[in-house]
Protein backbone atom coordinates (compact mmCIF):
# COMPACT_ATOMS: atom_id res chain seq x y z
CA UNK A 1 23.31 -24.83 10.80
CA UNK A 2 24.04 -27.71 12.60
CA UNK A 3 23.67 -26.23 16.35
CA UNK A 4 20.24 -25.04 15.26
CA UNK A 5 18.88 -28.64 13.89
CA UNK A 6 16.78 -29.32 17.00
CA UNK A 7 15.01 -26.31 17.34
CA UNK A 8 10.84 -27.35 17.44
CA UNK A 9 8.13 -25.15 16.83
CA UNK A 10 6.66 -24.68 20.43
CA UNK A 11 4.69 -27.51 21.27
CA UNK A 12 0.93 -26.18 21.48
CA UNK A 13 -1.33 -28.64 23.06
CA UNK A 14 -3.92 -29.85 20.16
CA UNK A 15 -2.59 -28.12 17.86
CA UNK A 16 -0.41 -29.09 14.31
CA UNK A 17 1.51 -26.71 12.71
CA UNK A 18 4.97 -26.06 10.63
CA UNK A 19 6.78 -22.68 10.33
CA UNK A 20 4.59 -20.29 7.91
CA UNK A 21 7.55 -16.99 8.17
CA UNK A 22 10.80 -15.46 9.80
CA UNK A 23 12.05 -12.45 10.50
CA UNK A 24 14.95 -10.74 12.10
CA UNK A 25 14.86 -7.70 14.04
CA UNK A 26 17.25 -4.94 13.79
CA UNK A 27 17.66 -5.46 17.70
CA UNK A 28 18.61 -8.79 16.73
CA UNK A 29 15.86 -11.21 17.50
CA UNK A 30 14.29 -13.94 15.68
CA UNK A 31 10.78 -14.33 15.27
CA UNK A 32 9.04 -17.25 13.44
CA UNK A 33 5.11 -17.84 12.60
CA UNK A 34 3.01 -20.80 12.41
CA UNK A 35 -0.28 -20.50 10.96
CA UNK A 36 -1.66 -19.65 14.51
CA UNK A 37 1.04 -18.30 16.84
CA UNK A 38 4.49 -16.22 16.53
CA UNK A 39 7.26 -17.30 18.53
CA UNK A 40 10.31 -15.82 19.92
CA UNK A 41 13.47 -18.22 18.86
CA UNK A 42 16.22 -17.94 21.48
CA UNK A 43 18.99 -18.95 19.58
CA UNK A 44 21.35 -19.33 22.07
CA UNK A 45 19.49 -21.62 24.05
CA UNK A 46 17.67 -23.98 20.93
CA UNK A 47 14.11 -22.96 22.32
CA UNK A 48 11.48 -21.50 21.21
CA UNK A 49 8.88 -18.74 23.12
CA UNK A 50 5.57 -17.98 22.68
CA UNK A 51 5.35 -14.33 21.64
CA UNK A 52 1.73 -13.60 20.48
CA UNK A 53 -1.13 -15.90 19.61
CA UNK A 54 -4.48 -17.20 22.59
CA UNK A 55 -3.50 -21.19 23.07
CA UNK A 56 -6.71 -21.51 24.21
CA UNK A 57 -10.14 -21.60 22.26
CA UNK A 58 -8.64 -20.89 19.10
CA UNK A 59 -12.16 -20.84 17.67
CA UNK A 60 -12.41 -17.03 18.32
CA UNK A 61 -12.32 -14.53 16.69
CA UNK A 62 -10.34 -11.61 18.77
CA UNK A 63 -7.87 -10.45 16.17
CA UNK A 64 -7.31 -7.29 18.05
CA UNK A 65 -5.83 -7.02 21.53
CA UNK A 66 -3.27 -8.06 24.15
CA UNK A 67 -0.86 -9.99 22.18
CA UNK A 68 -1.13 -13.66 24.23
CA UNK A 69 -5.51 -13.52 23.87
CA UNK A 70 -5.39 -12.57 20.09
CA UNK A 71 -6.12 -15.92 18.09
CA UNK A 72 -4.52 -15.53 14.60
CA UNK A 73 -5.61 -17.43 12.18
CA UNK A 74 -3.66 -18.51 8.77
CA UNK A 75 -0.73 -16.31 9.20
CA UNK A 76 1.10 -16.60 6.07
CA UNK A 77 4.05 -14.39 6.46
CA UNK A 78 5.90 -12.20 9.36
CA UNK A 79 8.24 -9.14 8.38
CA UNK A 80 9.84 -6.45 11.58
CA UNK A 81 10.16 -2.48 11.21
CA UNK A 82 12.79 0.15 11.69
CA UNK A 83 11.85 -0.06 15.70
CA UNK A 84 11.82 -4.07 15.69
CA UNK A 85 7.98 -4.35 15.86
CA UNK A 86 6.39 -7.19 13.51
CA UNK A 87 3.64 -7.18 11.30
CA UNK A 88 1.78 -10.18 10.05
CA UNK A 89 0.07 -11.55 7.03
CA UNK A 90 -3.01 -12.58 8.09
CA UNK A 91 -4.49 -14.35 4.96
CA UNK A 92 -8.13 -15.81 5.83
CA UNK A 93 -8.84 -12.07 7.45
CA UNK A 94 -7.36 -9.92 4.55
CA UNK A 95 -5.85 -7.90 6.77
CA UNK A 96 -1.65 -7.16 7.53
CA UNK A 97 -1.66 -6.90 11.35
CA UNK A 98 0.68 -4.85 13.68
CA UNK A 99 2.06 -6.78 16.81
CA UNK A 100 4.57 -5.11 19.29
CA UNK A 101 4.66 -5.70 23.24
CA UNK A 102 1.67 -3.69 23.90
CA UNK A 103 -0.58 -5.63 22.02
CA UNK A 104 -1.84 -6.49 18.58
CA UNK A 105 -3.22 -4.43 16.44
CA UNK A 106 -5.08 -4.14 12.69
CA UNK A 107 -2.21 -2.29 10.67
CA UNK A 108 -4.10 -2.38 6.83
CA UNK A 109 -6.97 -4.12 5.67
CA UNK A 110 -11.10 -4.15 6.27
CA UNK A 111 -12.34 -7.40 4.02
CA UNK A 112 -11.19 -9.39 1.02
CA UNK A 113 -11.17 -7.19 -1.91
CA UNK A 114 -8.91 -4.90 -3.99
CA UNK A 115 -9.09 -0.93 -2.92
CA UNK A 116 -6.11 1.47 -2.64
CA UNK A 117 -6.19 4.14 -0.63
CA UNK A 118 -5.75 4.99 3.35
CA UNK A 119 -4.28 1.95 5.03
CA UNK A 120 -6.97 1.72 7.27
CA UNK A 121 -10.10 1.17 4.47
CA UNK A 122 -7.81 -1.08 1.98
CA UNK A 123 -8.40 -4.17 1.05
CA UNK A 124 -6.13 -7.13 0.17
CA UNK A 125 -7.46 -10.30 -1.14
CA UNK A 126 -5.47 -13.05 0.88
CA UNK A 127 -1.57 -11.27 1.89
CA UNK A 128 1.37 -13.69 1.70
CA UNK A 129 4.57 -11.91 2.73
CA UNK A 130 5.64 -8.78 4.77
CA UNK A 131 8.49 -6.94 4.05
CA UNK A 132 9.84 -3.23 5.04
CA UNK A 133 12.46 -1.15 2.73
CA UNK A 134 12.87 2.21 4.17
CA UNK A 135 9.56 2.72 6.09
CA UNK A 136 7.62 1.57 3.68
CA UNK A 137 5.64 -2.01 3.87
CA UNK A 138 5.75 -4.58 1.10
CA UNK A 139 2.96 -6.82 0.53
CA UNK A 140 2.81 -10.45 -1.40
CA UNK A 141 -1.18 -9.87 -2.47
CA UNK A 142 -2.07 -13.43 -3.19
CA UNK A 143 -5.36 -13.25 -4.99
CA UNK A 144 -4.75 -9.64 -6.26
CA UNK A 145 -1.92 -11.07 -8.23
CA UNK A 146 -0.02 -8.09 -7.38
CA UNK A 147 2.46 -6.60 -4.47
CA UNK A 148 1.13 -3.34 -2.39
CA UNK A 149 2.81 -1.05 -0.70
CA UNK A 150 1.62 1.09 2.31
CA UNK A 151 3.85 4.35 2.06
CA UNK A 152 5.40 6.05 5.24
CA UNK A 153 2.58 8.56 4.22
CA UNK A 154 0.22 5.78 4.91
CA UNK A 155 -1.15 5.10 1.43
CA UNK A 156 -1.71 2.01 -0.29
CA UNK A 157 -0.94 1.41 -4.03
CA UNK A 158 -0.78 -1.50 -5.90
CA UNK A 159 2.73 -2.65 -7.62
CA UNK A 160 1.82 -4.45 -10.98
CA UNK A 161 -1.03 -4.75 -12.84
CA UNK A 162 -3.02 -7.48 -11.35
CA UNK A 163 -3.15 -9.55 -14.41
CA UNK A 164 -3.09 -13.45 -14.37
CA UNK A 165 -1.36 -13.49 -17.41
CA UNK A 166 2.58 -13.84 -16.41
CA UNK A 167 4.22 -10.56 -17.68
CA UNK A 168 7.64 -8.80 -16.59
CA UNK A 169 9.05 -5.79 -17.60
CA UNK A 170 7.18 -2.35 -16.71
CA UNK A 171 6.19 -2.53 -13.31
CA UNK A 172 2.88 -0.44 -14.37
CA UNK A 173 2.56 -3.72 -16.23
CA UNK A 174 3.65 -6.48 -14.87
CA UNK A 175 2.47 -9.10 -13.28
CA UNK A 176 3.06 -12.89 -11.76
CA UNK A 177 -0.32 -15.03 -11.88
CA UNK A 178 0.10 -16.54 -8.43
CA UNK A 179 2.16 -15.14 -5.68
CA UNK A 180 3.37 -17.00 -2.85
């Protein structure tokens, strides 16, 4: 771990931030978030790239687009696919986003709420975490106090029962009060 010790979060003028999420691809890259910005780590080298994320005027609100004028904001969590793409956890708009090189796009998610259903109309009440198992996404659903999964068919459904009471044993059932 040693050779890696020096290896900064890409200096952003005006901006503070520590790593939020990492992810390796299957093509063998590493990608870490900050709240604002994902970066390409180039291991080999120590540095760090910008990958996606505006460094400029990072009031706006462009969440869709080309992936260098998109401004993210409160990223919580980064997983990759099957085809080394990423998708985000963008908490503070409820929403699990899709970035590749062709741009940025909204994967799951409308507004803050709790619906199952299509990816495209479901809501998630602030995401944490991003992971894939076999074509299917995996979602830490802070405020839902549950984990969702959007099938390869496209479907969301809700893992767990949403309680805030902690409970294990059936999934149907269970729950974990606060997910992080």
């Amino acid at each position: 771990m040693e050779e890696y010790a020096n290896l900064q979060v890409g200096v952003i003028e005006g901006t503070q931030s520590s790593w939020a999420g990492v992810t390796c691809t299957p093509k063998g890259d590493v990608y870490a978030c900050t709240s604002s910005y994902i970066f390409l780590l180039d291991l080999e080298r120590g540095t760090s790239h910008l990958y996606a994320g505006r460094t400029s005027a990072p009031e706006s609100k462009v969440i869709e687009g080309p992936r260098l004028e998109v401004s993210f904001h409160t990223l919580h969590g980064i997983g990759s696919s099957a085809d080394s793409s990423l998708f985000v956890a963008c908490s503070s708009t409820h929403r699990i986003m899709h970035v590749r090189d062709e741009g940025v796009t909204t994967f799951s998610g409308t507004e803050k709420g709790h619906l199952d259903g299509p990816r495209q109309t479901a809501q998630y009440n602030c995401p944490q975490r991003v992971a894939e198992l076999n074509g299917d996404q995996y979602i830490a659903d802070c405020w839902n106090h549950c984990v969702r999964k959007i099938g390869k068919d496209g479907l969301v459904t809700t893992l767990g029962s949403g309680s805030t009471d902690f409970k294990m044993g059936d999934l149907a059932s269970s729950s974990i009060p606060y997910m992080r």
